[in-house]
Protein backbone atom coordinates (compact mmCIF):
# COMPACT_ATOMS: atom_id res chain seq x y z
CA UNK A 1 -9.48 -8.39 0.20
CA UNK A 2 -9.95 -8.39 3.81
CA UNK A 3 -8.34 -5.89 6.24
CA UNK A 4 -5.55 -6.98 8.50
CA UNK A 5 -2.50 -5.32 10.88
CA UNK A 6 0.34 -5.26 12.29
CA UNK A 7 -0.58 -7.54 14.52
CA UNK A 8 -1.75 -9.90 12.36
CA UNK A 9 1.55 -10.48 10.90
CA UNK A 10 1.70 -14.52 10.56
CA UNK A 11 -1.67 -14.44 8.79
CA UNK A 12 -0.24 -11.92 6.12
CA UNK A 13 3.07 -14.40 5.68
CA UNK A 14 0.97 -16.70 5.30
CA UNK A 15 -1.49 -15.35 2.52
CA UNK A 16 -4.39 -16.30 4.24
CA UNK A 17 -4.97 -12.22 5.40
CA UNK A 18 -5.72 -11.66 1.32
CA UNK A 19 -8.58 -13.18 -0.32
CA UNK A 20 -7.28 -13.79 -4.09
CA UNK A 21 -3.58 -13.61 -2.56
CA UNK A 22 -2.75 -14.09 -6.12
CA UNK A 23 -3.34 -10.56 -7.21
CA UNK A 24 -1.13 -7.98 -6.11
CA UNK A 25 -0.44 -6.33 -2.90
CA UNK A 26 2.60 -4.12 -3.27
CA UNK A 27 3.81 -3.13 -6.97
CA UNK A 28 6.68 -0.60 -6.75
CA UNK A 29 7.68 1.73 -9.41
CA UNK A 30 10.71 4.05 -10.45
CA UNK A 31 9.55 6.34 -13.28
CA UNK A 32 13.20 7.09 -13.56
CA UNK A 33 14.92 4.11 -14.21
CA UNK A 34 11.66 1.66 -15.43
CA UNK A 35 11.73 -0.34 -12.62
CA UNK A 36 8.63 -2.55 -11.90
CA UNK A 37 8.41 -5.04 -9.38
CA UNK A 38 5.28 -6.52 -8.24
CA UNK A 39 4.75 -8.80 -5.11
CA UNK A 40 1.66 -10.92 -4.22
CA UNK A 41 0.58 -11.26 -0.33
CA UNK A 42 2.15 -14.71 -1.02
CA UNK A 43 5.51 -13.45 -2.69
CA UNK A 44 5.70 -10.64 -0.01
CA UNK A 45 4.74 -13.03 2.49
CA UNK A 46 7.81 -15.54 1.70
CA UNK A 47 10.55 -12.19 1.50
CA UNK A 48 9.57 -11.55 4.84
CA UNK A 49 9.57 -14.59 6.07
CA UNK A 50 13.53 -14.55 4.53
CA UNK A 51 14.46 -11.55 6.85
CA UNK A 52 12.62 -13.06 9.77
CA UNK A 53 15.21 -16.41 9.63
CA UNK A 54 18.24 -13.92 9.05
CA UNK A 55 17.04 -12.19 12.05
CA UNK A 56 16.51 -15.21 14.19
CA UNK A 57 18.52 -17.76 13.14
CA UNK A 58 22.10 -15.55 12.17
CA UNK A 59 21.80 -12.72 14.39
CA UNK A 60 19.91 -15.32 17.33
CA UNK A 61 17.21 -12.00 18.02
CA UNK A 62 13.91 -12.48 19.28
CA UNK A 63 10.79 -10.84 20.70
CA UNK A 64 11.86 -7.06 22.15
CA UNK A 65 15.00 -7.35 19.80
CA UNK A 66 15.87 -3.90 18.70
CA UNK A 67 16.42 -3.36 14.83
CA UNK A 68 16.76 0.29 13.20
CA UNK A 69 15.65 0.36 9.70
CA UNK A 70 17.48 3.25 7.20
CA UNK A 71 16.19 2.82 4.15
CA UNK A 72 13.53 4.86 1.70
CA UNK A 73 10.36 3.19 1.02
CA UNK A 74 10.66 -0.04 -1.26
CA UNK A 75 9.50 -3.55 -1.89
CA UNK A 76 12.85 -4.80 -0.30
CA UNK A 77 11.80 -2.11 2.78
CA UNK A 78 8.83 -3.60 3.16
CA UNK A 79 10.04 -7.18 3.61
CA UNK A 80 12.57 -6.31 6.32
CA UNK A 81 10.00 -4.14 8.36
CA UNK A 82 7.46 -7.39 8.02
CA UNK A 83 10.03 -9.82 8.75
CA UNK A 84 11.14 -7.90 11.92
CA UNK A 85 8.11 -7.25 13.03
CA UNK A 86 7.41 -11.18 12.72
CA UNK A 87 9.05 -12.00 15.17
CA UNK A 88 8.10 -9.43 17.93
CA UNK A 89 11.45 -7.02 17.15
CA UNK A 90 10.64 -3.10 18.11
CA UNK A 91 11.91 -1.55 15.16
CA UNK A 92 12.51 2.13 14.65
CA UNK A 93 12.29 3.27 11.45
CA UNK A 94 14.73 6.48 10.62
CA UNK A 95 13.86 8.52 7.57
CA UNK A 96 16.15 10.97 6.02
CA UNK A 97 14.57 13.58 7.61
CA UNK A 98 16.70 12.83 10.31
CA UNK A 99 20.22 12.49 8.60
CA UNK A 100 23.32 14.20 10.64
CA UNK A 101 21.04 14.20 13.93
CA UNK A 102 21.63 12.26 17.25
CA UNK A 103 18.68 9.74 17.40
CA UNK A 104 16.65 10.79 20.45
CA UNK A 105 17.61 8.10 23.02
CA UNK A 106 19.97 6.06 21.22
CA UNK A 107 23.51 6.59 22.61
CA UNK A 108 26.85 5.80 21.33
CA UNK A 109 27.76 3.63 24.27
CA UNK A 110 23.81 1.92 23.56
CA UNK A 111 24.18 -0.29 20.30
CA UNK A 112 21.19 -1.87 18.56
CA UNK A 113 20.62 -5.15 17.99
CA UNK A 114 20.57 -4.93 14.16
CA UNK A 115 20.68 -2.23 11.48
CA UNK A 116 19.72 -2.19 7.59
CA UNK A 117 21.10 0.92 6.20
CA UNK A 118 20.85 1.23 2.14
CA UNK A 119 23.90 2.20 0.27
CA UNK A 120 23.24 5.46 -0.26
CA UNK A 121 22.68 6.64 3.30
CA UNK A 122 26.05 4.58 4.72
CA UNK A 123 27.87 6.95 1.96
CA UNK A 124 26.18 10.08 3.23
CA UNK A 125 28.60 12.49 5.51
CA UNK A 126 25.58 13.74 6.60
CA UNK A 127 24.40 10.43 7.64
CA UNK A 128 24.73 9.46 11.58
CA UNK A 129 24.24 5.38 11.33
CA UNK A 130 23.63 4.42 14.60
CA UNK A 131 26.17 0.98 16.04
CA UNK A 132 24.25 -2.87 16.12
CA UNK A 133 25.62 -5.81 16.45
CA UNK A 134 24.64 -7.20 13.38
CA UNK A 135 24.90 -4.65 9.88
CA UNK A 136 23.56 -5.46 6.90
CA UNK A 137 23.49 -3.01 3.91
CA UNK A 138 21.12 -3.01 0.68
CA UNK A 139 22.14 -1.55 -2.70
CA UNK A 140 18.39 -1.64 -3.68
CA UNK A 141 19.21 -2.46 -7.02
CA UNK A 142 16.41 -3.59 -9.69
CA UNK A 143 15.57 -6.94 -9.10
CA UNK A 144 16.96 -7.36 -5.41
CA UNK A 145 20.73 -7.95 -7.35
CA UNK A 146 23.06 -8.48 -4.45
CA UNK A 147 26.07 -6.19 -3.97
CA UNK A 148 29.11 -6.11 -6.12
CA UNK A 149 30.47 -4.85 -3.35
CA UNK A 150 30.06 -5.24 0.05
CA UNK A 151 31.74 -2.31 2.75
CA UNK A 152 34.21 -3.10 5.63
CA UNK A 153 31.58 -4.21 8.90
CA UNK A 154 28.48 -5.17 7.17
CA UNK A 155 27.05 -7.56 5.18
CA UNK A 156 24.66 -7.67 1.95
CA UNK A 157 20.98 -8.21 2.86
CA UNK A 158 20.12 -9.64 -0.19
CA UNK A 159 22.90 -12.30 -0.64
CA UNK A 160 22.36 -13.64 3.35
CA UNK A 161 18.76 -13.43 3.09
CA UNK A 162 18.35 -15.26 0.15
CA UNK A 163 19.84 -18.73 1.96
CA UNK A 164 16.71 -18.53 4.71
CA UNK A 165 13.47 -20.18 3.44
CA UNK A 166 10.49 -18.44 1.88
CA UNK A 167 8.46 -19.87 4.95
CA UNK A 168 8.03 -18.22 8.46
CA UNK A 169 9.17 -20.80 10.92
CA UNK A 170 6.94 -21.35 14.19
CA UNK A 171 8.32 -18.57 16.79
CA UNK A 172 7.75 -17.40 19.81
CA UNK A 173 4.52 -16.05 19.84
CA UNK A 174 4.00 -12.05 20.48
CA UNK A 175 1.29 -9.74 21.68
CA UNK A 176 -0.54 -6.64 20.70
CA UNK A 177 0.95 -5.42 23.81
CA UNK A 178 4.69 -5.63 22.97
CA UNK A 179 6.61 -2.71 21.84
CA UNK A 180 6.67 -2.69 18.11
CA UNK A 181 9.44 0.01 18.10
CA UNK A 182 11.80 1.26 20.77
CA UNK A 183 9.74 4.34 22.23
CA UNK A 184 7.06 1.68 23.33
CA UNK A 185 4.10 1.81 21.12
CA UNK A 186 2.50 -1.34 20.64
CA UNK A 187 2.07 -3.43 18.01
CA UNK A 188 -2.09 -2.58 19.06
CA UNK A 189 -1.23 0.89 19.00
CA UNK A 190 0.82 1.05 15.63
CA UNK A 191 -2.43 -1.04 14.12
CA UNK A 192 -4.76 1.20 15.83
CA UNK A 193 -3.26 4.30 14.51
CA UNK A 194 -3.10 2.93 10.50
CA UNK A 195 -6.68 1.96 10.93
CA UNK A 196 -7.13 5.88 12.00
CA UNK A 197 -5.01 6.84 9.01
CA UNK A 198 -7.11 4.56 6.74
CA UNK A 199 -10.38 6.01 7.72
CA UNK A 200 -9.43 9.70 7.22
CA UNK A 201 -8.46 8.57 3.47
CA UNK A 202 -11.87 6.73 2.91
CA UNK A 203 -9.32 4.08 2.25
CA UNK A 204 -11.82 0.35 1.93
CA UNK A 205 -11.24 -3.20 1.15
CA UNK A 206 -9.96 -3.73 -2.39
CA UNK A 207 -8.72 0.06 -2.86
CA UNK A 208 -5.54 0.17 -4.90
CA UNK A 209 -3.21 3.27 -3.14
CA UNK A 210 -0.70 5.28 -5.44
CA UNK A 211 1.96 6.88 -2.97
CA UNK A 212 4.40 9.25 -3.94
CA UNK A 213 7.20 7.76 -1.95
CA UNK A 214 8.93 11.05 -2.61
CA UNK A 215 5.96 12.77 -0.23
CA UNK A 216 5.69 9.67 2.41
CA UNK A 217 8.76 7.63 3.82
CA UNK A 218 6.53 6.79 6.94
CA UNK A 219 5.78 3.23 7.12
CA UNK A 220 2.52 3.82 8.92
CA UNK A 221 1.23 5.39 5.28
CA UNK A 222 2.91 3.32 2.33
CA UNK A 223 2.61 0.16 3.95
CA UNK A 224 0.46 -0.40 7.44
CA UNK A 225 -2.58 1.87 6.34
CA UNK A 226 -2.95 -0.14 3.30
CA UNK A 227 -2.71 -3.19 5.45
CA UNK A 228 -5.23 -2.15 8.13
CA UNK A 229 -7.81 -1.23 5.37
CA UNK A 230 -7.15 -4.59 3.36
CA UNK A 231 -6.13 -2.45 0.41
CA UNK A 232 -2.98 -2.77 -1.96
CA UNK A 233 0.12 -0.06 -2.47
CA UNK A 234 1.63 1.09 -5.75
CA UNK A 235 4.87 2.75 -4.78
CA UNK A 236 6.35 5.44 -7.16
CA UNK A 237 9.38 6.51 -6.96
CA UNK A 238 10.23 9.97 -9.04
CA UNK A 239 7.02 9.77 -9.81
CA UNK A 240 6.16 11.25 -13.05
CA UNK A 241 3.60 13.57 -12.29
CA UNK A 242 2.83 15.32 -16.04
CA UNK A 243 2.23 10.83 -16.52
CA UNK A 244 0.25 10.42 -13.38
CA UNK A 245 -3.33 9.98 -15.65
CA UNK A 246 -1.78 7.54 -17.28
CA UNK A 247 -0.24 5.38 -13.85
CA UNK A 248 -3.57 5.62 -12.11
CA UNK A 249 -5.34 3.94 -14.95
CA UNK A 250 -2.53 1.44 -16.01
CA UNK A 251 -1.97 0.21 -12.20
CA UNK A 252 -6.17 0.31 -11.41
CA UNK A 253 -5.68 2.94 -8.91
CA UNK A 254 -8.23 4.09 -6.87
CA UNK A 255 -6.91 6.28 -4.17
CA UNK A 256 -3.71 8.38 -4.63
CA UNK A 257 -1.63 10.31 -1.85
């Protein structure tokens, strides 16, 4: 498996980023309800390339597009952050760390370009979801199931996504110097610092990461470090810790934060 980042997004779509991109790059796991859902470069690759037409060719956004991202870390996660990045959007990602508090910068008077929010934080009082233009919400139900039921002012990720192709059209092209979220940083910069990240772990080519999503909700760790060191991500959620033996030698892990 050979390394890549964030700014070498169309090669990753693409599956050419991978070598075997038949074997799995992200497998994500909920030890509480038995979920298991595991995506090739390929498979990842064409759900990204999904959010990427929803972004451009509904909600007409290109390169410096703003898009805020509210949602825990996931396989559907990672496809929206990919596909928005694909196409050169500066995407700030708000963990719920920062639930009930004013997003530094963003105003009330200042809405975004786009939001996905999950469920579960748009029923939160403590929640502050910031405005966009265009709202879509995601149940993150097994399997990517759409919404039963979709709330007043948004619409279901899943359902609207699924109508784009599994192939990332030919867009504008983007630099390493663009903002890859709102405060600036660069797609270089976000690359350079998960290559940083990646070294501290010892993380190589053809490690398999176990994250305790529970412990990281940081992109930069659960998905771009694994990127940058051309490794592959096994997401647990409520991990099962008194198990964990057993997950590290069922999923082949090799490195586990």
């Amino acid at each position: 498996m050979q390394p890549t980042t964030v700014t070498d997004l169309p090669a990753l779509l693409a599956g050419d980023a991978v070598a075997g991109a038949d074997r799995p790059l992200l497998t994500y796991c909920d030890d509480a309800t038995g979920e298991r859902v595991e995506l090739t470069a390929v498979e990842l690759g064409g759900l990204a390339a999904r959010t990427a037409g929803l972004l451009r060719e509904d909600c007409g956004l290109d390169t410096g597009s703003r898009v805020a991202v509210l949602l825990p870390p996931h396989w559907q996660t990672a496809a929206v952050l990919l596909g928005a990045w694909s196409i050169g959007a500066a995407v700030s990602f708000r963990p719920w760390a920062t639930a009930g508090l004013a997003p530094v910068g963003q105003g009330e008077n200042d809405p975004l370009d786009a939001l996905f929010v999950s469920r579960q934080r748009l029923d939160s009082w403590l929640e502050q979801v910031p405005q966009a233009r265009h709202r879509y919400v995601l149940g993150l139900a097994p399997g990517g199931a759409p919404l039963g039921e979709v709330p007043d002012g948004y619409r279901d990720f899943a359902a609207d996504a699924s109508r784009h192709p599994a192939n990332l059209p030919a867009y504008g092209a983007f630099g390493s110097t663009d903002a890859a979220s709102p405060d600036g940083t660069t797609y270089r910069q976000w690359g350079g610092l998960a290559q940083g990240v990646a070294d501290q772990l010892g993380l190589r080519a053809g490690d398999r990461l176990l994250v305790d999503v529970a412990k990281h909700e940081q992109p930069v760790m659960w998905l771009l470090t694994p990127l940058a060191a051309g490794a592959s991500v096994v997401l647990c959620a409520n991990l099962d810790r008194a198990n964990l033996d057993a997950r590290i030698a069922a999923e082949g892990v090799t490195r586990v934060i």
